[in-house]
PDB file of N, CA and C in Angstrom:
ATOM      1  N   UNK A   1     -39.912  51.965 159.116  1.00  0.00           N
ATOM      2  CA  UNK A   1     -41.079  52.080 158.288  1.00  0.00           C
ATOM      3  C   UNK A   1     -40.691  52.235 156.804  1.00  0.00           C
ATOM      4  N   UNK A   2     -39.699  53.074 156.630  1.00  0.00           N
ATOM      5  CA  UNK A   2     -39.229  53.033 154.710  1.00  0.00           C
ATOM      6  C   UNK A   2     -39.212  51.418 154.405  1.00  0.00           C
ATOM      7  N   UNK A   3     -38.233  50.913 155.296  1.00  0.00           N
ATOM      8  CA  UNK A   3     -37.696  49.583 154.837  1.00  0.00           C
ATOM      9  C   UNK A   3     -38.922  48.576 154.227  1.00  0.00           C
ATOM     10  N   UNK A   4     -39.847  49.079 154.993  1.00  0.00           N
ATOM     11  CA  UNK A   4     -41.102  48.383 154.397  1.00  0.00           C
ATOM     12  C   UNK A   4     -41.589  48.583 152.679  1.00  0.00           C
ATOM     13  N   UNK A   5     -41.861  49.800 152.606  1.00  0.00           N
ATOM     14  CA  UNK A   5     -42.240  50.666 151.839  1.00  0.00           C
ATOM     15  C   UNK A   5     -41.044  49.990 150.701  1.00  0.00           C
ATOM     16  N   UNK A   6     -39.842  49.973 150.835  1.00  0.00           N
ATOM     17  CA  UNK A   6     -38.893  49.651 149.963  1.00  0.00           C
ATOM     18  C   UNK A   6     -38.979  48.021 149.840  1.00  0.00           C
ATOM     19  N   UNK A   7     -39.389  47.613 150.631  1.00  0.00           N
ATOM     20  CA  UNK A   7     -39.411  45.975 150.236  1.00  0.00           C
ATOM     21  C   UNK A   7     -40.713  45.453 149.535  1.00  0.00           C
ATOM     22  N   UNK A   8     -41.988  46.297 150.086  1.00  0.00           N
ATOM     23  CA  UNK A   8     -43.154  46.534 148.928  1.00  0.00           C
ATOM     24  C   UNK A   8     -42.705  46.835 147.992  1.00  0.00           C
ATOM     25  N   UNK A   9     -41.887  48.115 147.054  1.00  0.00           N
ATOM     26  CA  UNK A   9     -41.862  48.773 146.076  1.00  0.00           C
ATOM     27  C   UNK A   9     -41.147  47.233 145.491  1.00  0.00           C
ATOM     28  N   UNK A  10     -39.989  47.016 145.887  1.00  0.00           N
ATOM     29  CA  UNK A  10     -38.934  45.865 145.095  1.00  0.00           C
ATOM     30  C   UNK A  10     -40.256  44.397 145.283  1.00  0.00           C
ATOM     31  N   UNK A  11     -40.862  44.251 145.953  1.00  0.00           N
ATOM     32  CA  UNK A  11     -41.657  42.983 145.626  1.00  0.00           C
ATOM     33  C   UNK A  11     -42.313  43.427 144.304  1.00  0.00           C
ATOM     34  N   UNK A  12     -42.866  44.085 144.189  1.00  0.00           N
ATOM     35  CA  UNK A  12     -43.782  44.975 143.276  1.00  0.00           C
ATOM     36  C   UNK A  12     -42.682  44.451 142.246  1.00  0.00           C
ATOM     37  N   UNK A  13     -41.827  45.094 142.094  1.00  0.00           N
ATOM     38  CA  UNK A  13     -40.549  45.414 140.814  1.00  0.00           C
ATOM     39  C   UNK A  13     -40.953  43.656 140.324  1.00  0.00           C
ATOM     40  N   UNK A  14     -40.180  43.123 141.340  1.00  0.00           N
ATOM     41  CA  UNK A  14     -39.622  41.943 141.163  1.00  0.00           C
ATOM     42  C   UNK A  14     -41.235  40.875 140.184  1.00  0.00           C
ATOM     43  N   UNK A  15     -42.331  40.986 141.152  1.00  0.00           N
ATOM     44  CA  UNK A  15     -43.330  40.399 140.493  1.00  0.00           C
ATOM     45  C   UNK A  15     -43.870  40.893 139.076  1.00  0.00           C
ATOM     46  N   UNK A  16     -43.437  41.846 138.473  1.00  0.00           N
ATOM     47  CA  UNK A  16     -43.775  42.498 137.305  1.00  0.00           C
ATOM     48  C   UNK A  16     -42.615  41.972 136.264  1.00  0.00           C
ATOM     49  N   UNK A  17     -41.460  41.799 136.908  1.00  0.00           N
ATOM     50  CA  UNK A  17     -40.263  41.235 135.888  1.00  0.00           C
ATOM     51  C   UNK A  17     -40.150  40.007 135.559  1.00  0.00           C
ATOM     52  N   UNK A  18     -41.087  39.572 137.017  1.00  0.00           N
ATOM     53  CA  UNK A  18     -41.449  38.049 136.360  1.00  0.00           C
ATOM     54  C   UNK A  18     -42.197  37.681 135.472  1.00  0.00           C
ATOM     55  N   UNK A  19     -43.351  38.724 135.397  1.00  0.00           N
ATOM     56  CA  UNK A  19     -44.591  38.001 134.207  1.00  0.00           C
ATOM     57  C   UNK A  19     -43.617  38.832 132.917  1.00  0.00           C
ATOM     58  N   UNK A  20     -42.835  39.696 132.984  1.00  0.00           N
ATOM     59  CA  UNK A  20     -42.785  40.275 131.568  1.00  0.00           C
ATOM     60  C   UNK A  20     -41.568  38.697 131.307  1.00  0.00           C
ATOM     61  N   UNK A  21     -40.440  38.709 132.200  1.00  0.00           N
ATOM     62  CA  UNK A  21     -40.012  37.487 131.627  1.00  0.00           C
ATOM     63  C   UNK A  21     -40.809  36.126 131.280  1.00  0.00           C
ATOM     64  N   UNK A  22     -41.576  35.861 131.610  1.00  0.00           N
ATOM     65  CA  UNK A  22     -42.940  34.437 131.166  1.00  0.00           C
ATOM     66  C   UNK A  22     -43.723  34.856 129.925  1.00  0.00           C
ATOM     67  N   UNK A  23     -43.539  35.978 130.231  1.00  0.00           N
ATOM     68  CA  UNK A  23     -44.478  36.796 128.411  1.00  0.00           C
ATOM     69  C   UNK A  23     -43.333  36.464 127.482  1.00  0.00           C
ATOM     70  N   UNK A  24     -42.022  37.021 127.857  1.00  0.00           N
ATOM     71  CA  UNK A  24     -41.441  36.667 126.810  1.00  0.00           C
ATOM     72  C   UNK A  24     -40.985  35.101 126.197  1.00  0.00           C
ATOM     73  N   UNK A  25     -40.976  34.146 127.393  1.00  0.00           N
ATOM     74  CA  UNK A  25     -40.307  33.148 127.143  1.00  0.00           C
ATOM     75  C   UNK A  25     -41.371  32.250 126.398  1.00  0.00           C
ATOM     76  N   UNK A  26     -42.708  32.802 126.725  1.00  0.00           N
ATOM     77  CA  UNK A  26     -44.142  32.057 125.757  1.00  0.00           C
ATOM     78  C   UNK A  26     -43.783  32.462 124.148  1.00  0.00           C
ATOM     79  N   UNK A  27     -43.685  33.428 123.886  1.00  0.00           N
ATOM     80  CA  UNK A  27     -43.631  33.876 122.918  1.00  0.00           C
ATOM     81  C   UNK A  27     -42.005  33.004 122.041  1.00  0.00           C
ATOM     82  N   UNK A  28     -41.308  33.366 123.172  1.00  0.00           N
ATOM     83  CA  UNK A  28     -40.513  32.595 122.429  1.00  0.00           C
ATOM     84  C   UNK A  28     -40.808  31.409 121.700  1.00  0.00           C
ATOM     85  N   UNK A  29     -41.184  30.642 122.921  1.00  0.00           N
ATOM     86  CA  UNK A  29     -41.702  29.263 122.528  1.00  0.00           C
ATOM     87  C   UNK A  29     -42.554  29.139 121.230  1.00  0.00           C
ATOM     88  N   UNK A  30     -43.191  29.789 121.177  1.00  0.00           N
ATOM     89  CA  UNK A  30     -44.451  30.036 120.270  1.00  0.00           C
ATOM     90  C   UNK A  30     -43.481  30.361 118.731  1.00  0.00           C
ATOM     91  N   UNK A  31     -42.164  31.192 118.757  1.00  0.00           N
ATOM     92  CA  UNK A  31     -41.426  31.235 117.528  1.00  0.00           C
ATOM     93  C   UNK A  31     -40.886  29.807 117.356  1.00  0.00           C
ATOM     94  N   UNK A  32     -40.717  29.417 118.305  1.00  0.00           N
ATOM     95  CA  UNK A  32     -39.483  27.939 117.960  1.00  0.00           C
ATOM     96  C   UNK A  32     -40.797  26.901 117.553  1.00  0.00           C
ATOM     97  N   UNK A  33     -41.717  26.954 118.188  1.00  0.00           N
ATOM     98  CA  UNK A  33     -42.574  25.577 117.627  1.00  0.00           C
ATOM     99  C   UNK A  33     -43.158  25.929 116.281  1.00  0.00           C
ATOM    100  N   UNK A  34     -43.331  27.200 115.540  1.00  0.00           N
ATOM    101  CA  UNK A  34     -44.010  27.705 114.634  1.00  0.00           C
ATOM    102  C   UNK A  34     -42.917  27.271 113.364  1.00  0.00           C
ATOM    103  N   UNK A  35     -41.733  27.133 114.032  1.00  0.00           N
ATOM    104  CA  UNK A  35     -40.464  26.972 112.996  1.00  0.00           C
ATOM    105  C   UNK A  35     -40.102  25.111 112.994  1.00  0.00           C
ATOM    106  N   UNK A  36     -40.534  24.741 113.815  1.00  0.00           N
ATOM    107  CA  UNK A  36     -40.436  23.373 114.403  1.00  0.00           C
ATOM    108  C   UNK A  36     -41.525  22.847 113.443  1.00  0.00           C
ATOM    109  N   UNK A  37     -42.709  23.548 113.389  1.00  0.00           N
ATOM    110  CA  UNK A  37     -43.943  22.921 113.026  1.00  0.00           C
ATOM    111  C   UNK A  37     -43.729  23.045 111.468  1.00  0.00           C
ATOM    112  N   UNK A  38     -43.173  24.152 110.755  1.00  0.00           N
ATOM    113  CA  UNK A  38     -42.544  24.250 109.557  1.00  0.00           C
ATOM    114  C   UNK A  38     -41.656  23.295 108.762  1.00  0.00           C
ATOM    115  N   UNK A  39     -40.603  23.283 109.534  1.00  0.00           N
ATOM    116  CA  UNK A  39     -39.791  22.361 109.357  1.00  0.00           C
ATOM    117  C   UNK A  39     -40.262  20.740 109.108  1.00  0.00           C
ATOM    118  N   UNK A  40     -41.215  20.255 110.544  1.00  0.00           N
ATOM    119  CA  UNK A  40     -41.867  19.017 110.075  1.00  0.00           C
ATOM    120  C   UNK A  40     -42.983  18.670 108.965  1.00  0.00           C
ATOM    121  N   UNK A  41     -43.708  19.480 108.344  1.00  0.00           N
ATOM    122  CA  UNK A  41     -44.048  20.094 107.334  1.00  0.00           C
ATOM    123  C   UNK A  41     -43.444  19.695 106.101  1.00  0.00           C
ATOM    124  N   UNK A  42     -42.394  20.571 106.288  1.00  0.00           N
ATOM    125  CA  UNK A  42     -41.393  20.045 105.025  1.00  0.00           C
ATOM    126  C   UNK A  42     -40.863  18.829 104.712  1.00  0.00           C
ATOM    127  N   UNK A  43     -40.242  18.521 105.887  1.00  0.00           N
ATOM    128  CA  UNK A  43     -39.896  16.844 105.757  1.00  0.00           C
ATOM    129  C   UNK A  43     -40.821  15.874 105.558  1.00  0.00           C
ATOM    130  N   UNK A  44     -42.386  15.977 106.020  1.00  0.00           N
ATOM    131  CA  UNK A  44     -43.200  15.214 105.610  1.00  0.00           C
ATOM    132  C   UNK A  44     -43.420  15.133 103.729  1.00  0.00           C
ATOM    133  N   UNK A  45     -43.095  16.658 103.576  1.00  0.00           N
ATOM    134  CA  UNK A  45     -43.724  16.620 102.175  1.00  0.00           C
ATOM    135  C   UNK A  45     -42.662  15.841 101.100  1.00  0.00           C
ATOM    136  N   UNK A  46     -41.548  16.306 101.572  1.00  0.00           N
ATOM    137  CA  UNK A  46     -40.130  15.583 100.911  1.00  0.00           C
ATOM    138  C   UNK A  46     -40.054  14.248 100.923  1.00  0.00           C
ATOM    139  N   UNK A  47     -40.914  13.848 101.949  1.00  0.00           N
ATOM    140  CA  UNK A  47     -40.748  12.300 101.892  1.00  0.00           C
ATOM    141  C   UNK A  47     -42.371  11.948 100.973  1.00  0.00           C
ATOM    142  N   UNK A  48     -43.349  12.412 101.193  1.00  0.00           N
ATOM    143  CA  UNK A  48     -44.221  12.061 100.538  1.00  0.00           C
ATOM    144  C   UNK A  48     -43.893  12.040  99.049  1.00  0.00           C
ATOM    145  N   UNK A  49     -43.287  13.104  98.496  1.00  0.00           N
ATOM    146  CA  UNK A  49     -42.632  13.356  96.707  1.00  0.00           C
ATOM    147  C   UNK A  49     -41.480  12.023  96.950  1.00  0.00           C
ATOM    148  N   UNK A  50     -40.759  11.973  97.323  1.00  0.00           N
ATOM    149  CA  UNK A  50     -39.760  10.604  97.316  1.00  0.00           C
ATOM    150  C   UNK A  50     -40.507   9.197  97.143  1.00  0.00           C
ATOM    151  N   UNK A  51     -41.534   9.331  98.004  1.00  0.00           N
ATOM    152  CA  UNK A  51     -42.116   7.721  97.958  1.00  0.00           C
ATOM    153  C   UNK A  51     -43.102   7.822  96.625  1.00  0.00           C
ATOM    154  N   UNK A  52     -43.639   8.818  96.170  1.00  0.00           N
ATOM    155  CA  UNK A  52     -44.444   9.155  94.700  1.00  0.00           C
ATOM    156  C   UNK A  52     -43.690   8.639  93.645  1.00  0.00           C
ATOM    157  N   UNK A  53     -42.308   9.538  93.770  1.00  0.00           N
ATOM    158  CA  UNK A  53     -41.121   9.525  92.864  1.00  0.00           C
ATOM    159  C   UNK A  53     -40.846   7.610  92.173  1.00  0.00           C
ATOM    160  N   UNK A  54     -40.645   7.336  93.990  1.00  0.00           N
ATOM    161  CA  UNK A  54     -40.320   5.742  93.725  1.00  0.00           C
ATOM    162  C   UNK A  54     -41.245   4.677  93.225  1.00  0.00           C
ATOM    163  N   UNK A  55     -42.786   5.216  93.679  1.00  0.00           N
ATOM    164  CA  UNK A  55     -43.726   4.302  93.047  1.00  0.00           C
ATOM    165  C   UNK A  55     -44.051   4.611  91.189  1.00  0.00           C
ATOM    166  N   UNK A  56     -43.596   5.684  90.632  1.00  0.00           N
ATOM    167  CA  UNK A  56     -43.535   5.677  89.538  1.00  0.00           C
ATOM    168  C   UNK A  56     -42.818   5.272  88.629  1.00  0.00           C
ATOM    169  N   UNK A  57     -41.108   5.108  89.890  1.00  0.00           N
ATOM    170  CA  UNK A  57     -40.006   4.948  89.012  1.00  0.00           C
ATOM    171  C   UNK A  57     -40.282   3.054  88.589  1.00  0.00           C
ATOM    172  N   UNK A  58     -40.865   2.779  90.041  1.00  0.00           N
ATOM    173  CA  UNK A  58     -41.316   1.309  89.853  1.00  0.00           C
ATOM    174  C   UNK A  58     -42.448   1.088  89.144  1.00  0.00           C
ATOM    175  N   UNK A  59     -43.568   1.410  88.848  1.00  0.00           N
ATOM    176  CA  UNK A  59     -44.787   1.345  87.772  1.00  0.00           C
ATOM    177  C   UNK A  59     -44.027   1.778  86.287  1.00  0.00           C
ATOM    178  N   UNK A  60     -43.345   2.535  85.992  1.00  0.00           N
ATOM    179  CA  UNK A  60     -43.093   3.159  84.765  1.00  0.00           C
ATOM    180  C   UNK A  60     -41.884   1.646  83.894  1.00  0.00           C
ATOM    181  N   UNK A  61     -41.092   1.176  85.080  1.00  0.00           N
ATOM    182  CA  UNK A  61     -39.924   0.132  84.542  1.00  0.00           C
ATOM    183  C   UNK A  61     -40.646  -1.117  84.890  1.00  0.00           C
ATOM    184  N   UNK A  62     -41.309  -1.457  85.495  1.00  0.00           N
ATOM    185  CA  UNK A  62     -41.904  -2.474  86.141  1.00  0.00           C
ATOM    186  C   UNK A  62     -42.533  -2.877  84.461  1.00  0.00           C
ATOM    187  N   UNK A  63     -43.167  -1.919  84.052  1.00  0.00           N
ATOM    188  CA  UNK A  63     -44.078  -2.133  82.538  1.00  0.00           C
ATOM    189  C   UNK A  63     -43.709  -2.708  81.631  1.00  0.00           C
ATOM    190  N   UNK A  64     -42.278  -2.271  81.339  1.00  0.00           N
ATOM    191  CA  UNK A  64     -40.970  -2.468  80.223  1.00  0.00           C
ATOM    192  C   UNK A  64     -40.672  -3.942  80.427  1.00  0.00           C
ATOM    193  N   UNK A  65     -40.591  -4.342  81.535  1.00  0.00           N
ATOM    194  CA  UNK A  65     -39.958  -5.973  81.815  1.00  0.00           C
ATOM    195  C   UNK A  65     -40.948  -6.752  81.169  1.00  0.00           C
TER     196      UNK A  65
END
């Protein structure tokens, strides 16, 4: 009869360590895409100022010829 009682208690354990590990690994996720989503962000904007950059460098000399 313990053995029971002890294999309840450790199911118990075990199903609680699972959601805290899934809590954490969301969250994780949730840091890496927030930094992911940052990052693509940036590179969009870097390229948007580059292609600005180039259509001016071409309107501004384009004039001169």
């Amino acid at each position: 009869m313990f053995d029971k009682y002890v294999y309840i208690f450790l199911h118990w354990v075990m199903g609680w360590s699972g959601q805290l590990s899934s809590w954490a690994w969301r969250g994780h996720v949730k840091i890496l895409k927030k930094k992911q989503q940052q990052q693509h962000d940036e590179l969009i904007r870097k390229k948007e100022n580059d292609n600005y950059l180039k259509m001016l460098l071409r309107s501004t000399y384009g004039k001169r010829r």
